[in-house]
N, C-alpha and C. Protein backbone atom coordinates (compact mmCIF):
# COMPACT_ATOMS: atom_id res chain seq x y z
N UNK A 1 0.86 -1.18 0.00
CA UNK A 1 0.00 0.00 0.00
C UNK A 1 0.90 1.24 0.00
N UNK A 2 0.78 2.40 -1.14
CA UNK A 2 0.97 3.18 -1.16
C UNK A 2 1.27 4.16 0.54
N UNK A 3 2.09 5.28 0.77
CA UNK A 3 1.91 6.18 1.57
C UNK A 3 0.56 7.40 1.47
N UNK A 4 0.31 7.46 0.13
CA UNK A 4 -0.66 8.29 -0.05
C UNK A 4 -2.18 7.47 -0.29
N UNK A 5 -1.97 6.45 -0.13
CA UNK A 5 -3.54 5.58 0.15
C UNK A 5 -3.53 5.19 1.67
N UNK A 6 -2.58 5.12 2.37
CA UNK A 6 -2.63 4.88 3.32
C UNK A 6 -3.21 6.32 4.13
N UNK A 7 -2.44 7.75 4.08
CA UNK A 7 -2.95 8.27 4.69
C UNK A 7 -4.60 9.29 4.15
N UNK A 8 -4.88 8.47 2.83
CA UNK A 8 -6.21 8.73 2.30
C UNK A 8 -7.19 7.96 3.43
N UNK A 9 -6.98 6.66 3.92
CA UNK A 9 -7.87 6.00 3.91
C UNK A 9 -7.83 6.81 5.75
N UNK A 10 -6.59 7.27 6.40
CA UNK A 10 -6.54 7.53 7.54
C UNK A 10 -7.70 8.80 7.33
N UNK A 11 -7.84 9.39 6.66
CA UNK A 11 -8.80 10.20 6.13
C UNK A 11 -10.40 9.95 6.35
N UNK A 12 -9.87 9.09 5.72
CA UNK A 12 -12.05 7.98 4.99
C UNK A 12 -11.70 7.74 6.53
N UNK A 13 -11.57 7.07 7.52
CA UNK A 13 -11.69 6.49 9.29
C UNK A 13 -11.89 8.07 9.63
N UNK A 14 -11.04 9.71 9.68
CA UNK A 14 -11.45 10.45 10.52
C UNK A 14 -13.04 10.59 9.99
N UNK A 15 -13.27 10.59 8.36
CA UNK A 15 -14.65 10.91 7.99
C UNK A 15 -16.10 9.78 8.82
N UNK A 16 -15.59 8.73 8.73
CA UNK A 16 -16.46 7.73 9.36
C UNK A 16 -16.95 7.96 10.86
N UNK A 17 -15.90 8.46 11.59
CA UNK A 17 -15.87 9.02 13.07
C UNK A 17 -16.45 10.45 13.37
N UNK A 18 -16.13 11.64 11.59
CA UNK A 18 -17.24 12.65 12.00
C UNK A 18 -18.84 12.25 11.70
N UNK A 19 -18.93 11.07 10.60
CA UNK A 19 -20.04 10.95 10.03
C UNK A 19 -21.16 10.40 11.63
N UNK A 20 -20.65 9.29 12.30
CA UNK A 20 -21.16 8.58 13.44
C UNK A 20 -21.45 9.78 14.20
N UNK A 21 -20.68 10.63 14.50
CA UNK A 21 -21.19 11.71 15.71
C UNK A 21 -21.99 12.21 14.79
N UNK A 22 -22.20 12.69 14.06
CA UNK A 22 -23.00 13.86 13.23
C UNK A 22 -24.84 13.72 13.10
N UNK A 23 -25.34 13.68 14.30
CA UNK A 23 -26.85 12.93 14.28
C UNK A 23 -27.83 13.51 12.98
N UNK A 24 -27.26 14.40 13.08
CA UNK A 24 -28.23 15.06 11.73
C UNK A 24 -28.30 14.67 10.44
N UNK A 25 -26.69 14.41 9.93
CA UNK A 25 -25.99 13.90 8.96
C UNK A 25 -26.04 12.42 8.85
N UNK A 26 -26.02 11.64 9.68
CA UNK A 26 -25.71 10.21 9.83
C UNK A 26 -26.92 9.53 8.97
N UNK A 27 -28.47 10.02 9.64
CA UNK A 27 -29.72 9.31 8.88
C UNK A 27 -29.64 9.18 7.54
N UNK A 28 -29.33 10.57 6.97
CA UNK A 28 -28.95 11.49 5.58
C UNK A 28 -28.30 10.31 4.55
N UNK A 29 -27.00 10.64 5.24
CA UNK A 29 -25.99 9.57 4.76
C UNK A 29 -26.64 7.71 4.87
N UNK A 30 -27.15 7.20 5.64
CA UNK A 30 -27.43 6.16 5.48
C UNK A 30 -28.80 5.92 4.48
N UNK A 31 -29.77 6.63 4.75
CA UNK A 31 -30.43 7.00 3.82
C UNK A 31 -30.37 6.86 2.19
N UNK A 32 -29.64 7.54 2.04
CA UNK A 32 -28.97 7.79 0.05
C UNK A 32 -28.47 7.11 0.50
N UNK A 33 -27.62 6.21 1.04
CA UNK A 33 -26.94 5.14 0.58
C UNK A 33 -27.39 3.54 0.77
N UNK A 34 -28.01 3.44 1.55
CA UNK A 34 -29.22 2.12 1.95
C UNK A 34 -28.23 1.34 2.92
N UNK A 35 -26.75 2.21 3.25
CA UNK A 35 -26.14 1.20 4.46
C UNK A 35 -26.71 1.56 5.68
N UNK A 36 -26.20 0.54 6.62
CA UNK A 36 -26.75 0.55 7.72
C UNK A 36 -25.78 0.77 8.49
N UNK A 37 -25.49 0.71 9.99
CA UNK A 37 -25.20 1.25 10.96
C UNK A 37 -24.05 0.29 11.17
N UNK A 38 -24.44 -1.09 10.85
CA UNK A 38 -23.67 -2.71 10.43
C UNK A 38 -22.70 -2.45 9.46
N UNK A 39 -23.26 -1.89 8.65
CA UNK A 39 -22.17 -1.51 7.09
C UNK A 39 -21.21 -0.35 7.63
N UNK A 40 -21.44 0.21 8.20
CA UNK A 40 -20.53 1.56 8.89
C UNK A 40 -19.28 1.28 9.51
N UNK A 41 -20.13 -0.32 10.48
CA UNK A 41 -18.74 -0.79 11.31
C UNK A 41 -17.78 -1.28 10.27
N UNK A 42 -18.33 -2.29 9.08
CA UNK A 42 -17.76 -3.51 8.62
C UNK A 42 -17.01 -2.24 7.38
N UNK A 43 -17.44 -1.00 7.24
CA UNK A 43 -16.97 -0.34 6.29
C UNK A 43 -15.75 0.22 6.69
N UNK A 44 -15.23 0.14 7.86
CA UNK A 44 -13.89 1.01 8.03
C UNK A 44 -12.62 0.26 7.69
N UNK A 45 -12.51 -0.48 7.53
CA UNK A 45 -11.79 -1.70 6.67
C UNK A 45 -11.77 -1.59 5.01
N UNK A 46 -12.35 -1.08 4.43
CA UNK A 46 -13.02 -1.35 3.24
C UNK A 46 -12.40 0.37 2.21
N UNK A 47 -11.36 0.15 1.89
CA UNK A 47 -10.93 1.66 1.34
C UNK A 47 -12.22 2.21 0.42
N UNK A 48 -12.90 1.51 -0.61
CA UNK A 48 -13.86 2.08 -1.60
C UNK A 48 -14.90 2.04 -0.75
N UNK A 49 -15.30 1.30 0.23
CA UNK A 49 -16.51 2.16 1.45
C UNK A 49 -16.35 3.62 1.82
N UNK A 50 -14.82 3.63 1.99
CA UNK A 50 -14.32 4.84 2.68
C UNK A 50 -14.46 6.06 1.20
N UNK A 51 -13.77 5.70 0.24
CA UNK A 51 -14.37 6.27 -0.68
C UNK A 51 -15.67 6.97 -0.91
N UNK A 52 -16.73 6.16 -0.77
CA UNK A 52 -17.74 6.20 -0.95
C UNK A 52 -18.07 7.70 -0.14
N UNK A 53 -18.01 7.41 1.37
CA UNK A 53 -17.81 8.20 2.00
C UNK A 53 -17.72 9.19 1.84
N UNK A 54 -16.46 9.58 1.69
CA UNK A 54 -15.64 10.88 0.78
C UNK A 54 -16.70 11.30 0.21
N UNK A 55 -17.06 11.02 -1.02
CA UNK A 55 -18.03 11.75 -2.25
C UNK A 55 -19.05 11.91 -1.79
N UNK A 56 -19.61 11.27 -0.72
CA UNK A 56 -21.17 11.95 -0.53
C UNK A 56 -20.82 13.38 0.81
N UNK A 57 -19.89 13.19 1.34
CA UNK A 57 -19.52 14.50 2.18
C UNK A 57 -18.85 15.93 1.42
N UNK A 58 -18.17 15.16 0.35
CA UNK A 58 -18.48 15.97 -1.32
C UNK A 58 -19.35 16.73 -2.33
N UNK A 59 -20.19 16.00 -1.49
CA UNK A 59 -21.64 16.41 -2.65
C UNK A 59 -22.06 17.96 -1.91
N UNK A 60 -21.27 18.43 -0.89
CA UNK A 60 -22.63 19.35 -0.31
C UNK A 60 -20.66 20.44 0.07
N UNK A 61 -20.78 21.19 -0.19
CA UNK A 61 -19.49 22.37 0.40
C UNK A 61 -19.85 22.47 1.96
N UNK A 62 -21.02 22.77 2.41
CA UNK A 62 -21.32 22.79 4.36
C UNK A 62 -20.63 21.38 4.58
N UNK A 63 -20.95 20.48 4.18
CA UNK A 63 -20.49 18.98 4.74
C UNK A 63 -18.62 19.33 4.94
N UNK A 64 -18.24 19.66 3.63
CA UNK A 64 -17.09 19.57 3.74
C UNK A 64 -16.16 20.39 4.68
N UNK A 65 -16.83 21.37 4.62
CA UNK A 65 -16.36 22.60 5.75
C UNK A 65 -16.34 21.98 6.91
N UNK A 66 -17.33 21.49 7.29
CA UNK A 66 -17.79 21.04 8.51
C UNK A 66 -16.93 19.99 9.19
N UNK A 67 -16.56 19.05 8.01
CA UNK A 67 -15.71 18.07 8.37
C UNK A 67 -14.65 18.48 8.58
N UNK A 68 -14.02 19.29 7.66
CA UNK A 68 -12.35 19.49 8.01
C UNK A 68 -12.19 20.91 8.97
N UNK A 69 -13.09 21.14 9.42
CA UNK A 69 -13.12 22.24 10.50
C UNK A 69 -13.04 21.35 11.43
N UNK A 70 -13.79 20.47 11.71
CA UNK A 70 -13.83 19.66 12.64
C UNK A 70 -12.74 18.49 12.83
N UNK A 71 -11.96 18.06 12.11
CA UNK A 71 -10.89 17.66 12.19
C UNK A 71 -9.59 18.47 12.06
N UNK A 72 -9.30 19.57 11.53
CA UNK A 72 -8.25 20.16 11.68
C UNK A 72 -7.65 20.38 10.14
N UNK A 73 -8.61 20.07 9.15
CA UNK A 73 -8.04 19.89 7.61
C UNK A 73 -8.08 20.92 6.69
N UNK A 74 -7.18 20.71 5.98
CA UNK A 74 -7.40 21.40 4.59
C UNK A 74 -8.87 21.49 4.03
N UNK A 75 -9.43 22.45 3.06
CA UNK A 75 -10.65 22.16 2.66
C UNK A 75 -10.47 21.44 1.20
N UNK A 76 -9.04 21.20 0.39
CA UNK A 76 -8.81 20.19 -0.20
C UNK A 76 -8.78 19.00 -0.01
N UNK A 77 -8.27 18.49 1.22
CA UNK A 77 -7.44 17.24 2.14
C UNK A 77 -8.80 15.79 1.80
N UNK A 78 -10.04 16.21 1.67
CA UNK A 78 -11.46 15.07 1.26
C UNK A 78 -11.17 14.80 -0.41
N UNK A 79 -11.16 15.90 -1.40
CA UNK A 79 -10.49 15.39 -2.77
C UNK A 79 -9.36 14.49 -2.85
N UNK A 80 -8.21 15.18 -2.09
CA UNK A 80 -7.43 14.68 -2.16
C UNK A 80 -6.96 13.39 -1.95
N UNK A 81 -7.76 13.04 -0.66
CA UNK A 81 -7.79 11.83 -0.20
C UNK A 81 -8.40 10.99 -0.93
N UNK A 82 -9.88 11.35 -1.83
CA UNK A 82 -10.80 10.34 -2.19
C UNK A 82 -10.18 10.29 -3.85
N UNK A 83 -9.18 11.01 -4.00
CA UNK A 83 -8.46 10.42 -5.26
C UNK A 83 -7.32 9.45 -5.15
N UNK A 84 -6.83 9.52 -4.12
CA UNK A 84 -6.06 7.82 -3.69
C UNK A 84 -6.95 6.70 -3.37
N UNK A 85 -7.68 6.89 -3.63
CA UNK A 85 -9.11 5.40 -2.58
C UNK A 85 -9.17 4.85 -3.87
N UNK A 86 -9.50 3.51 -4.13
CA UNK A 86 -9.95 2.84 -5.23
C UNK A 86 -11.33 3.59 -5.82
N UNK A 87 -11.28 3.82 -7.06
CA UNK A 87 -12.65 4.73 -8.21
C UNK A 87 -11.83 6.34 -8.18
N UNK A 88 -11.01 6.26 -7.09
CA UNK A 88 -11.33 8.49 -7.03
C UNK A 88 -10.30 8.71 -8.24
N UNK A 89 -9.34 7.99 -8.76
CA UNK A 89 -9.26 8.10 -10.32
C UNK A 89 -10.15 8.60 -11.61
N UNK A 90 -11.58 8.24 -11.37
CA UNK A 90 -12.31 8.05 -12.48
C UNK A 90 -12.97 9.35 -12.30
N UNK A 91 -13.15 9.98 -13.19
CA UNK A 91 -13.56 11.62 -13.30
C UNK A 91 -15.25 11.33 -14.26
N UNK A 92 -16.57 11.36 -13.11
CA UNK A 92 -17.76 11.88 -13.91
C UNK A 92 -18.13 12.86 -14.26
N UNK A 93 -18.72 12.96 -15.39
CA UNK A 93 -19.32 14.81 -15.32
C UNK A 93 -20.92 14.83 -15.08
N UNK A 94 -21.35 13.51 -14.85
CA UNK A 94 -22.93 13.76 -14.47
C UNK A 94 -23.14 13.81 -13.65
């Protein structure tokens, strides 16, 4: 494993740990995604879970703020990361 997938995925785990506290956010997120609370645990293991992750805290600029305010990050540091994760290579435009 890469150094820069490694500290991507250390990334996707702080996101998983703001996503769990985040009561507002958490339903949201499980919601659009149909995981469960089960998939959350079994997902921190799982770099393209963590991925996953990434892009839906992506989808919204408040999310992202929110997160890396709350961890101490860059407001790049979620791209950046979710382009080392398995897929964050692949560029959609829809």
């Amino acid at each position: 494993m890469s150094r820069s997938q490694e500290s991507a995925e250390t990334v996707g785990l702080q996101a998983v740990a703001w996503m769990v506290g985040n009561e507002e956010l958490l339903p949201v997120f499980l919601g659009a995604t149909g995981a469960s609370e089960a998939d959350m645990r079994s997902g921190v293991g799982d770099p393209a879970f963590l991925g996953g992750l990434l892009d839906f805290i992506m989808m919204d600029d408040a999310w992202v703020t929110a997160f890396c305010d709350a961890q101490g990050l860059s407001y790049d540091t979620p791209m950046r990361a979710r382009m080392a994760l398995p897929g964050g290579g692949e560029v959609h435009w829809t």
